[in-house]
Protein backbone atom coordinates (compact mmCIF):
# COMPACT_ATOMS: atom_id res chain seq x y z
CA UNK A 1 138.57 26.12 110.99
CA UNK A 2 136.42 28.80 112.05
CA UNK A 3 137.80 32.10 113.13
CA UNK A 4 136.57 31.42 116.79
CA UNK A 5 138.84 28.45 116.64
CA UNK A 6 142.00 30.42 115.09
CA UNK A 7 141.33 32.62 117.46
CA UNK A 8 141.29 30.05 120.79
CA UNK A 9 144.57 28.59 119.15
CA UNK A 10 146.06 31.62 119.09
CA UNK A 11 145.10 32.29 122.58
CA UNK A 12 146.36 29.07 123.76
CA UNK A 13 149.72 29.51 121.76
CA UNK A 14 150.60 33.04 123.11
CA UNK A 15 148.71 32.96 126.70
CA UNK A 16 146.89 35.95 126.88
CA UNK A 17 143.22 36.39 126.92
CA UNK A 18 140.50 34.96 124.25
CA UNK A 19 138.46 37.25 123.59
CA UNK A 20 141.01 39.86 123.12
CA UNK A 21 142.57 37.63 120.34
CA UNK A 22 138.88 36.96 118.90
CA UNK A 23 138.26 41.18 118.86
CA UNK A 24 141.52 41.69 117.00
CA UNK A 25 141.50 38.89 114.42
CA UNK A 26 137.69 39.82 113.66
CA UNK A 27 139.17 43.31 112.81
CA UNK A 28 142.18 42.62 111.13
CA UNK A 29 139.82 39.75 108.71
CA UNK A 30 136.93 42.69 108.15
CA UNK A 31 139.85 44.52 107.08
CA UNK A 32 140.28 42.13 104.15
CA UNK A 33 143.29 41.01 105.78
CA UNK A 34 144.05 37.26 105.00
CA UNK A 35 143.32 35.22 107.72
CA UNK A 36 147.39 33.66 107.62
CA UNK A 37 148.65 37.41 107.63
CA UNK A 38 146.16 38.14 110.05
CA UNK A 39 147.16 35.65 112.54
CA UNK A 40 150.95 36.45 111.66
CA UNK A 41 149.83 40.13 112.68
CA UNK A 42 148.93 39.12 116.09
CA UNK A 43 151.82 36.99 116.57
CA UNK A 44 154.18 40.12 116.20
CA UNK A 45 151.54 42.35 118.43
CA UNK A 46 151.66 39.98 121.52
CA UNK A 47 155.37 39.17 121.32
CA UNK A 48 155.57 35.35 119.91
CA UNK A 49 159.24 35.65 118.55
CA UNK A 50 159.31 32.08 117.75
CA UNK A 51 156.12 32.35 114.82
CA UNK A 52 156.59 36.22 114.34
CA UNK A 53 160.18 36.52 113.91
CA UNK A 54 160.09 39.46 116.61
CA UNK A 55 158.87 40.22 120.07
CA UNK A 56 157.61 42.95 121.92
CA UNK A 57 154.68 44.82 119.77
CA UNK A 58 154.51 46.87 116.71
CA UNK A 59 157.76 48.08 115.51
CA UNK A 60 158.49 51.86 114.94
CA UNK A 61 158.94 52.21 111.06
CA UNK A 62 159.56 55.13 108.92
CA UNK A 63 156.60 55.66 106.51
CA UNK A 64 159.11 55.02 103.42
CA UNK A 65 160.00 51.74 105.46
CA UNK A 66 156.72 50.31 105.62
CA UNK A 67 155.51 47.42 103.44
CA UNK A 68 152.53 45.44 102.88
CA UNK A 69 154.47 42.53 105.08
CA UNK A 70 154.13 44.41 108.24
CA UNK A 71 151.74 43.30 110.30
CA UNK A 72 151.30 46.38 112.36
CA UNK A 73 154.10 49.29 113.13
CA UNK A 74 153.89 52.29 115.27
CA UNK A 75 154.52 55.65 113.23
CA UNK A 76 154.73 59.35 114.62
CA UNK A 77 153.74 61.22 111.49
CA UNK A 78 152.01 64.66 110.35
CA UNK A 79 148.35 64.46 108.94
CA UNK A 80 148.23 66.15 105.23
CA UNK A 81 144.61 65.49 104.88
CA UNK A 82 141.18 64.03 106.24
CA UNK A 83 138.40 63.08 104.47
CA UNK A 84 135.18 61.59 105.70
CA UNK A 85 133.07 58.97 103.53
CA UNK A 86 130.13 56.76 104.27
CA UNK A 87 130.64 52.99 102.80
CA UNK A 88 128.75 49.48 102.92
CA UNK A 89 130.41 47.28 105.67
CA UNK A 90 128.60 43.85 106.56
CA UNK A 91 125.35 45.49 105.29
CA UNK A 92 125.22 48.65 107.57
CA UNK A 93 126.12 52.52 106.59
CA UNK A 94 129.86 52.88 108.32
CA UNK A 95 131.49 56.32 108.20
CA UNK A 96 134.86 56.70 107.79
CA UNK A 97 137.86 58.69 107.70
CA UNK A 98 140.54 58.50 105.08
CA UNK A 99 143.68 60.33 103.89
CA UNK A 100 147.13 60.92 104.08
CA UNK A 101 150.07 60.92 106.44
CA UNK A 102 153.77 62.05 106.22
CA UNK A 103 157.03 62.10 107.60
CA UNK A 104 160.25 63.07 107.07
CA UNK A 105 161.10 59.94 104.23
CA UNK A 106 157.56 60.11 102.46
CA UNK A 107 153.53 59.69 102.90
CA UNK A 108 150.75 56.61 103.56
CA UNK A 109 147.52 56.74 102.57
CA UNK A 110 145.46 55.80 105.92
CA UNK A 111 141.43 54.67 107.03
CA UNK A 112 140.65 55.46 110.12
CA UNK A 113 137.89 52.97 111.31
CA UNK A 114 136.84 55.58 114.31
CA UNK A 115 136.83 59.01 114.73
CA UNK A 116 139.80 59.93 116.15
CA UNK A 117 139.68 63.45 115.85
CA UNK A 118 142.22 64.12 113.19
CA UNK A 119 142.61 67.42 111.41
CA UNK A 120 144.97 68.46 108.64
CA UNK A 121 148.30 69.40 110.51
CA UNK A 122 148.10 67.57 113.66
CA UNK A 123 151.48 65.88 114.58
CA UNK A 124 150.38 62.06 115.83
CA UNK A 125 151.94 58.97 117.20
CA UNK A 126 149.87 55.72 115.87
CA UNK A 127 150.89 52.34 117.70
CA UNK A 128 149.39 48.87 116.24
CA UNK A 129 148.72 50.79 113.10
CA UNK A 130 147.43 47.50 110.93
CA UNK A 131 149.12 47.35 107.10
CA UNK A 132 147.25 46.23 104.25
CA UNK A 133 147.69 46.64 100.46
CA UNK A 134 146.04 48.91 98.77
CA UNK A 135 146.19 49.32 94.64
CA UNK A 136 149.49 47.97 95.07
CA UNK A 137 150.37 49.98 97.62
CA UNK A 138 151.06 49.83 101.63
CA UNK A 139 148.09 51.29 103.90
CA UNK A 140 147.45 52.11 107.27
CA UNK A 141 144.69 50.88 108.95
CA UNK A 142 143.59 52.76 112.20
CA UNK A 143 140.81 50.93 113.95
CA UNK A 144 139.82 49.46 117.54
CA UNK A 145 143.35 48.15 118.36
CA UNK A 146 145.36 51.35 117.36
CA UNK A 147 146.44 53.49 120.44
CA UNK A 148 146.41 56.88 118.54
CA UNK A 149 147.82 60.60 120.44
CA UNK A 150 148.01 63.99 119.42
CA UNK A 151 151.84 64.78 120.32
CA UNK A 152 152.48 69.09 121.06
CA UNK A 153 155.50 69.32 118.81
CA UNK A 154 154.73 69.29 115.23
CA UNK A 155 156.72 67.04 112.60
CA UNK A 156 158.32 69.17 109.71
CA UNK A 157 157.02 67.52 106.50
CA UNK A 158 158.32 68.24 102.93
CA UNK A 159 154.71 68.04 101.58
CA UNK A 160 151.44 70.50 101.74
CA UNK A 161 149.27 70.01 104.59
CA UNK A 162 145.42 70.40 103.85
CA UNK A 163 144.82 68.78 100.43
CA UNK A 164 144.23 71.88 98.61
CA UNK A 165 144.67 70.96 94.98
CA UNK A 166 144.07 72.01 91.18
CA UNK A 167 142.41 69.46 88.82
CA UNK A 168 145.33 68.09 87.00
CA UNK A 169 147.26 67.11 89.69
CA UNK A 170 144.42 64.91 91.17
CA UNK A 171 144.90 60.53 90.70
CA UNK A 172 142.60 57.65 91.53
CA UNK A 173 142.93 57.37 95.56
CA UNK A 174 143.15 60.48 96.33
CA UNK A 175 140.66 61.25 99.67
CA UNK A 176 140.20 64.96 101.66
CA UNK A 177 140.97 66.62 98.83
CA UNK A 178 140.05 70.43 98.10
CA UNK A 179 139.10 71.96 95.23
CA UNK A 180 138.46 75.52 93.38
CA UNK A 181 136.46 75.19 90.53
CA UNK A 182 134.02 76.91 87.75
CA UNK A 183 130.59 74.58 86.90
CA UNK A 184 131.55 73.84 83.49
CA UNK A 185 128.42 71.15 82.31
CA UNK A 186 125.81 69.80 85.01
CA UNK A 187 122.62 67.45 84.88
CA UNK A 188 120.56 65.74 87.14
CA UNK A 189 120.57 61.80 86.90
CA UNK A 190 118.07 59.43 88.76
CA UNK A 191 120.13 55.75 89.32
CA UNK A 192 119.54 52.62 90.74
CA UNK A 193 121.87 53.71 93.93
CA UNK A 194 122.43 51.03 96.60
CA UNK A 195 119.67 52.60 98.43
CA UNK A 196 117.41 52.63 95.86
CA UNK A 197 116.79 54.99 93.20
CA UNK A 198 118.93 57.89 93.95
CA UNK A 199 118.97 61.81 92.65
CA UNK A 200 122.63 63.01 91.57
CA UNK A 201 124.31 65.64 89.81
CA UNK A 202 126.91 65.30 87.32
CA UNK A 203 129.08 67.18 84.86
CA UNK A 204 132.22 68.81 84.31
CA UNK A 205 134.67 71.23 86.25
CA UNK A 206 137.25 73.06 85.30
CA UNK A 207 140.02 74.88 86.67
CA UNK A 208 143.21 77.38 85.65
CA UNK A 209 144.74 73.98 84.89
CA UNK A 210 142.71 71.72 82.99
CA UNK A 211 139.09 69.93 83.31
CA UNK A 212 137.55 66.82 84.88
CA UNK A 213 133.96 65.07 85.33
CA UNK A 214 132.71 65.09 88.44
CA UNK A 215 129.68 63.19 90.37
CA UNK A 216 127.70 64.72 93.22
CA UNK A 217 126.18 62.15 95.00
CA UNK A 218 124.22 64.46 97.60
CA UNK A 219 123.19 67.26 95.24
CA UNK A 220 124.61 70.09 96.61
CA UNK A 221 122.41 73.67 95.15
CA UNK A 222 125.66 75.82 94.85
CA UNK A 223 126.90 72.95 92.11
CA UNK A 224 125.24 74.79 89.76
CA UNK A 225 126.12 76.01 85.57
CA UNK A 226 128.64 78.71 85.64
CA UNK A 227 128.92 79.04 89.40
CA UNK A 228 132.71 79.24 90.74
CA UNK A 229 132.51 77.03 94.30
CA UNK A 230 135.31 75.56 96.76
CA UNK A 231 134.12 72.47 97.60
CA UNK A 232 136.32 70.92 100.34
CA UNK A 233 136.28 66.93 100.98
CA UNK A 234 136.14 65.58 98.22
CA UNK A 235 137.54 62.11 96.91
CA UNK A 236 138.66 60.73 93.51
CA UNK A 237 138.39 57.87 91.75
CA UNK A 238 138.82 56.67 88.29
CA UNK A 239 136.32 57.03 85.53
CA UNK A 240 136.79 55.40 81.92
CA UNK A 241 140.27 55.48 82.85
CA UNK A 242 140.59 59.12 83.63
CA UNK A 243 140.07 60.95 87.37
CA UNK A 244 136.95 61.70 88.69
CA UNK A 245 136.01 64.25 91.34
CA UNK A 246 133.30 62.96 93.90
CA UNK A 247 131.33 65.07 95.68
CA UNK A 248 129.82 63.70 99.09
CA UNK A 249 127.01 64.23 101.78
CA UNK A 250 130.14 65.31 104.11
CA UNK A 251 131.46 67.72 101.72
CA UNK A 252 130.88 71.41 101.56
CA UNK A 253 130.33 73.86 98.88
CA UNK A 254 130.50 77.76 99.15
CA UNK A 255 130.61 80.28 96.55
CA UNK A 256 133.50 81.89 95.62
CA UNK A 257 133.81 85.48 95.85
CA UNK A 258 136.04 85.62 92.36
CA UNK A 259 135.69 84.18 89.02
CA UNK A 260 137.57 80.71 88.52
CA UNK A 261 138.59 80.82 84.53
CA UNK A 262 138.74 77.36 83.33
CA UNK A 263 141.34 76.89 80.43
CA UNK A 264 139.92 76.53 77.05
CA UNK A 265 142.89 74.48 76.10
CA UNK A 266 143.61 70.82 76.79
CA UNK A 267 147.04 69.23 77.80
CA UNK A 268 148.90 68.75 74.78
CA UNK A 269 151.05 65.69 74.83
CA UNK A 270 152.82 63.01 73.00
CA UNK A 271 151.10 60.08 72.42
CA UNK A 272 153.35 57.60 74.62
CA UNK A 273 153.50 59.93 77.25
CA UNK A 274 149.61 59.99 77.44
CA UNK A 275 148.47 56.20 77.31
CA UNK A 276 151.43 55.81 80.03
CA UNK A 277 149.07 58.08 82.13
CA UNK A 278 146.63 55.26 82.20
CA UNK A 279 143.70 57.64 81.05
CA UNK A 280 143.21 61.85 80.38
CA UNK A 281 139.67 63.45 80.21
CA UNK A 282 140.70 66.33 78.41
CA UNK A 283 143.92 65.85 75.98
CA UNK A 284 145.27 66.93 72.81
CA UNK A 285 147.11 64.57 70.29
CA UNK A 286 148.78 64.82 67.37
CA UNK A 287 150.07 62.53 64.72
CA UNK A 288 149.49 60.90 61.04
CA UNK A 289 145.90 59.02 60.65
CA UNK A 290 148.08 55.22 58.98
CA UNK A 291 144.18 52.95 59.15
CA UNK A 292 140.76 53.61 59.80
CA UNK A 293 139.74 50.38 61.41
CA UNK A 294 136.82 47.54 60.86
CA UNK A 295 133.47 48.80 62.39
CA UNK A 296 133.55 52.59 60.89
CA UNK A 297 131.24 53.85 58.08
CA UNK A 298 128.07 53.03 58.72
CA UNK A 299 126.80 50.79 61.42
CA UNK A 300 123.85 49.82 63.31
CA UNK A 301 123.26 49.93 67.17
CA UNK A 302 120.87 48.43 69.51
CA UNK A 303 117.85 50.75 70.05
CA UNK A 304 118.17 49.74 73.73
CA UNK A 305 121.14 49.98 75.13
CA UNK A 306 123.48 51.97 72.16
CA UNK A 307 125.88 49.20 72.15
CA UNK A 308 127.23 48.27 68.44
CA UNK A 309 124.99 45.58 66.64
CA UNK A 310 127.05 42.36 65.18
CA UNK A 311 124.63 40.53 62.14
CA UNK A 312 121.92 42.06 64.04
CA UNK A 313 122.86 40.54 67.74
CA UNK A 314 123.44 42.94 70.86
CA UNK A 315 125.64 41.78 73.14
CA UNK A 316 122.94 42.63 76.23
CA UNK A 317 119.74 41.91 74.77
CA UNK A 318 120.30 39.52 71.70
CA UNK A 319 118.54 39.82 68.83
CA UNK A 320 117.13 43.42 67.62
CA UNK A 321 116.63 45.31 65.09
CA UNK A 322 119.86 48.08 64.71
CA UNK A 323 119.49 51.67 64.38
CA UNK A 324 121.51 52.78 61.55
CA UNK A 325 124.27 55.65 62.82
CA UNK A 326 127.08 56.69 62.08
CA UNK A 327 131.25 56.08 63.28
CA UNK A 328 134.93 56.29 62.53
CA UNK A 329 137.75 54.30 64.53
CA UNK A 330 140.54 55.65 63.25
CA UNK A 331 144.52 54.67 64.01
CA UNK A 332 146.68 57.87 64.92
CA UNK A 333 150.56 57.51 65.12
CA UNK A 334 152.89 60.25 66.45
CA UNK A 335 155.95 58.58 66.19
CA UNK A 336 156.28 57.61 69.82
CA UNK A 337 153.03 55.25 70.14
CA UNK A 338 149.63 54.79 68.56
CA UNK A 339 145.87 55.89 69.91
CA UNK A 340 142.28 55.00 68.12
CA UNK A 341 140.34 57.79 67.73
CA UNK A 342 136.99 57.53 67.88
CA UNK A 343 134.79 59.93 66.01
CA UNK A 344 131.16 60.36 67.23
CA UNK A 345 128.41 60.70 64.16
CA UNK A 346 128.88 64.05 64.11
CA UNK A 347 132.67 64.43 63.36
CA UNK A 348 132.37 61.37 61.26
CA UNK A 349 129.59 63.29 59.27
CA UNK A 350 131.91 65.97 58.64
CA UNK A 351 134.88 63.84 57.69
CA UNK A 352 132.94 61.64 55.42
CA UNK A 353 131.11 64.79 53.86
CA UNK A 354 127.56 63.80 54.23
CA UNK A 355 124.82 62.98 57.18
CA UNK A 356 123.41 59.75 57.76
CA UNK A 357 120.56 60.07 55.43
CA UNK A 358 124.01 60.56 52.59
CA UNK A 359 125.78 57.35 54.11
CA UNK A 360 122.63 55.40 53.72
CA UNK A 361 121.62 56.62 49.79
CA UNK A 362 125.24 56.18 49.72
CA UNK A 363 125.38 52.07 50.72
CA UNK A 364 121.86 51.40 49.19
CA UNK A 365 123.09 52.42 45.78
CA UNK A 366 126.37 50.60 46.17
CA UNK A 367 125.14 47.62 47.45
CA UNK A 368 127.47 47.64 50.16
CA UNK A 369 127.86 49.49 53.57
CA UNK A 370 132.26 49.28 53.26
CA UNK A 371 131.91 52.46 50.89
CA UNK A 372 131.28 54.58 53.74
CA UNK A 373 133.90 53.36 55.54
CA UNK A 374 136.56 53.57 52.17
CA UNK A 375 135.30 57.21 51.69
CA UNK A 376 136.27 58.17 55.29
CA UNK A 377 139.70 56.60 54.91
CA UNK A 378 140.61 58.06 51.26
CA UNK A 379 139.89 61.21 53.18
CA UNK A 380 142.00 61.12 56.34
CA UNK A 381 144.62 58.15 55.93
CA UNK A 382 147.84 60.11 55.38
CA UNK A 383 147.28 63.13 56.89
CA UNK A 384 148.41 64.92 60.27
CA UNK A 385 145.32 65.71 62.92
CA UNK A 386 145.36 67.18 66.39
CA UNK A 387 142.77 65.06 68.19
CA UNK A 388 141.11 66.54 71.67
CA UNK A 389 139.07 64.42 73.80
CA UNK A 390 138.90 62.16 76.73
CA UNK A 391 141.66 59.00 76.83
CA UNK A 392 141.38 55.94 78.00
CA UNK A 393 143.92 52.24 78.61
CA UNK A 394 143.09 49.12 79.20
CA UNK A 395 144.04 45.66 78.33
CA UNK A 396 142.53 46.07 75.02
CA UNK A 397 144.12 49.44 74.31
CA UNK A 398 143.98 53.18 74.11
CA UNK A 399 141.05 54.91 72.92
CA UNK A 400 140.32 58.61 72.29
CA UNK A 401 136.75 59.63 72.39
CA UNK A 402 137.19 62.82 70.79
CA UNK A 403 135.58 66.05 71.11
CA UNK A 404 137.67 68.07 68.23
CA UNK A 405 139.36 66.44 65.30
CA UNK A 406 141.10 68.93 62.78
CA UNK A 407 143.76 68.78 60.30
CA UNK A 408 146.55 70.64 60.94
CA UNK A 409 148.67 73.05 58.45
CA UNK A 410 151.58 72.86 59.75
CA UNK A 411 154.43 72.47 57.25
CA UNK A 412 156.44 68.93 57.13
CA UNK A 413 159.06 70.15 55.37
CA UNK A 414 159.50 73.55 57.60
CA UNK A 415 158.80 70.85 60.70
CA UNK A 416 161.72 69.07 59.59
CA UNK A 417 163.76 71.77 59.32
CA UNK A 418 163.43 73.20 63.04
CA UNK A 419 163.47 69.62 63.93
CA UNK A 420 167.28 69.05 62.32
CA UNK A 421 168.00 72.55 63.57
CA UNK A 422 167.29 71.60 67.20
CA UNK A 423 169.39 68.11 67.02
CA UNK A 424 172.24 70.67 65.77
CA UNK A 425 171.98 72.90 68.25
């Protein structure tokens, strides 16, 4: 069936007019809503108890309340933030407006199809609200069919209002978002955008709290080395497994009038407690190196691409001739879970004691490139490092790309010793 004829049954079924129906299930299907929930949805709107277990409209939920199996609900709620974003939507530019809203028993992330005028703060009543799930999650949806008002008395929220925010406390998802930051790295990038070939920025910020990368996708000239900015609107999502700030054409930048001091220091954590995370850009690990793993030592890459060369095939462009560099994938274990580290050519060059131009004298005379790798484990398997770099999960694993790899001199036997003290205490 097409939707014009789900949309005449419905008509038929609930006796009210056709081309209302048709407006509202084309919305609620653009909306990635299944067309069975969708039709469900408008069952419960117009107030067929018989197919929507209900009657007379949205119902009135508390945000903690609502699940992705409501169709549509009418909330009163306070708005925490608004952002503003321009996506693809049935090939055209469409801006919208995205963020979060609270009450009393907890907070919904929203999209607002239309401008409705919303600014952090504002207390609002939204009727035939549309649900959908989102990352697992319930959203709102507030388009064409939502009745939306501004109500005089304001809600009292436990949560901030105006998406203010240091850099470790930002996730995946999160839209309207402020900022504080200090320029930490920044380049210019040309990409094949969806328009085209398209001019960004990108780099790293810090903060008091911690670091992220960012990507400017309208290069902004105050996103510049070493410049403290606020940048308000901004939205996050996930790169390599770790947050990502996104800067936008409807964000704005301003110097700061003081200094933001990034901290030189990562998060220290355990190693459980950061693969649980699902992915850190700046952390610090420690535990006992127990393997170096297969594909470290000295390896070959394609010249095109970087990717790591199998018996001289690349996964992307088939057969080439490698580029001999340099790598380490080695095993760390804490005691609560296990990592790879992944050591670049330079920290494997230090670890292994020699350059490439070593490795290579190194494998010729032997014969055989697995002496690299042997070297590099005699060296490190056994001993305690605290790794820093960027962490990231996925269904393969946890990998550390790390920046800093050092041994550490702390004592085991004094470690053991504070460590039975504690459990005593």
């Amino acid at each position: 069936m097409t939707l014009e004829d789900h949309a005449e049954e419905l008509a038929s079924d609930l006796g009210v007019d056709k081309a209302e129906v048709t407006r509202d299930l084309e919305n609620l299907v653009n909306y990635s809503v299944p067309m069975d929930e969708a039709k469900q949805s408008l069952r419960r709107k117009y107030g067929d108890g018989g197919a929507g277990g209900g009657g007379g409209g949205p119902t009135s939920k508390d945000i903690a309340d609502i699940s992705p199996d409501d169709g549509n609900v009418t909330v009163t709620a306070r708005v925490l933030t608004v952002g503003q974003r321009s996506i693809q939507y049935q090939g055209d530019e469409h801006v919208i407006f995205e963020g979060e809203l609270a009450d009393e028993s907890g907070k919904i992330s929203y999209t607002a199809w239309e401008d409705f005028g919303l600014s952090p703060g504002d207390t609002i009543e939204a009727g035939n609200a549309g649900v959908r799930e989102w990352d697992g999650r319930p959203e709102l949806n507030l388009g064409e069919s939502t009745s939306l008002s501004i109500l005089d008395e304001a809600l009292d929220v436990p949560y901030e209002i105006g998406g203010d925010s240091e850099l470790t406390d930002l996730v995946p998802g999160d839209r309207g978002i402020n900022v504080e930051v200090t320029v930490l790295e920044v380049e210019e990038k040309t990409i094949d955008g969806r328009n085209g070939e398209t001019d960004i920025l990108s780099g790293v910020f810090g903060d008091e709290s911690g670091r992220l990368p960012f990507t400017d996708w309208d290069p902004h000239p105050e996103i510049e080395e070493g410049a403290s900015i606020r940048i308000e609107d901004v939205f996050v999502r996930e790169f390599r497994g770790a947050p990502s700030v996104n800067v936008s054409e409807f964000s704005t930048v301003r110097p700061l009038d003081r200094s933001v001091e990034a901290s030189e220091s990562a998060q220290s954590m355990r190693v459980r407690e950061a693969v649980e995370s699902g992915g850190l850009f700046d952390v610090e690990l420690t535990g006992n190196i127990i393997d170096v793993r297969d594909g470290s030592g000295l390896i070959e890459r394609c010249p095109d691409c970087g990717r790591v060369v199998q018996n001289g095939q690349c996964r992307s462009h088939g057969a080439v001739d490698g580029v001999d560099d340099l790598r380490t994938k080695a095993i760390l274990d804490d005691g609560t879970g296990t990592v790879t580290v992944v050591l670049d050519d330079e920290l494997t060059a230090e670890v292994y004691g020699g350059d490439l131009e070593d490795a290579t004298e190194h494998a010729r005379d032997a014969m055989n490139k697995e002496v690299v790798a042997e070297r590099i484990a005699d060296r490190i398997v056994g001993l305690e490092y605290t790794v820093r770099g960027s962490l990231s999960v996925d269904d393969y694993g946890a990998n550390l790309d790390a920046t800093e790899f050092a041994v550490t001199d702390d004592d085991p036997a004094e470690r053991a010793k504070a460590f039975l003290a504690e459990v005593g205490a």
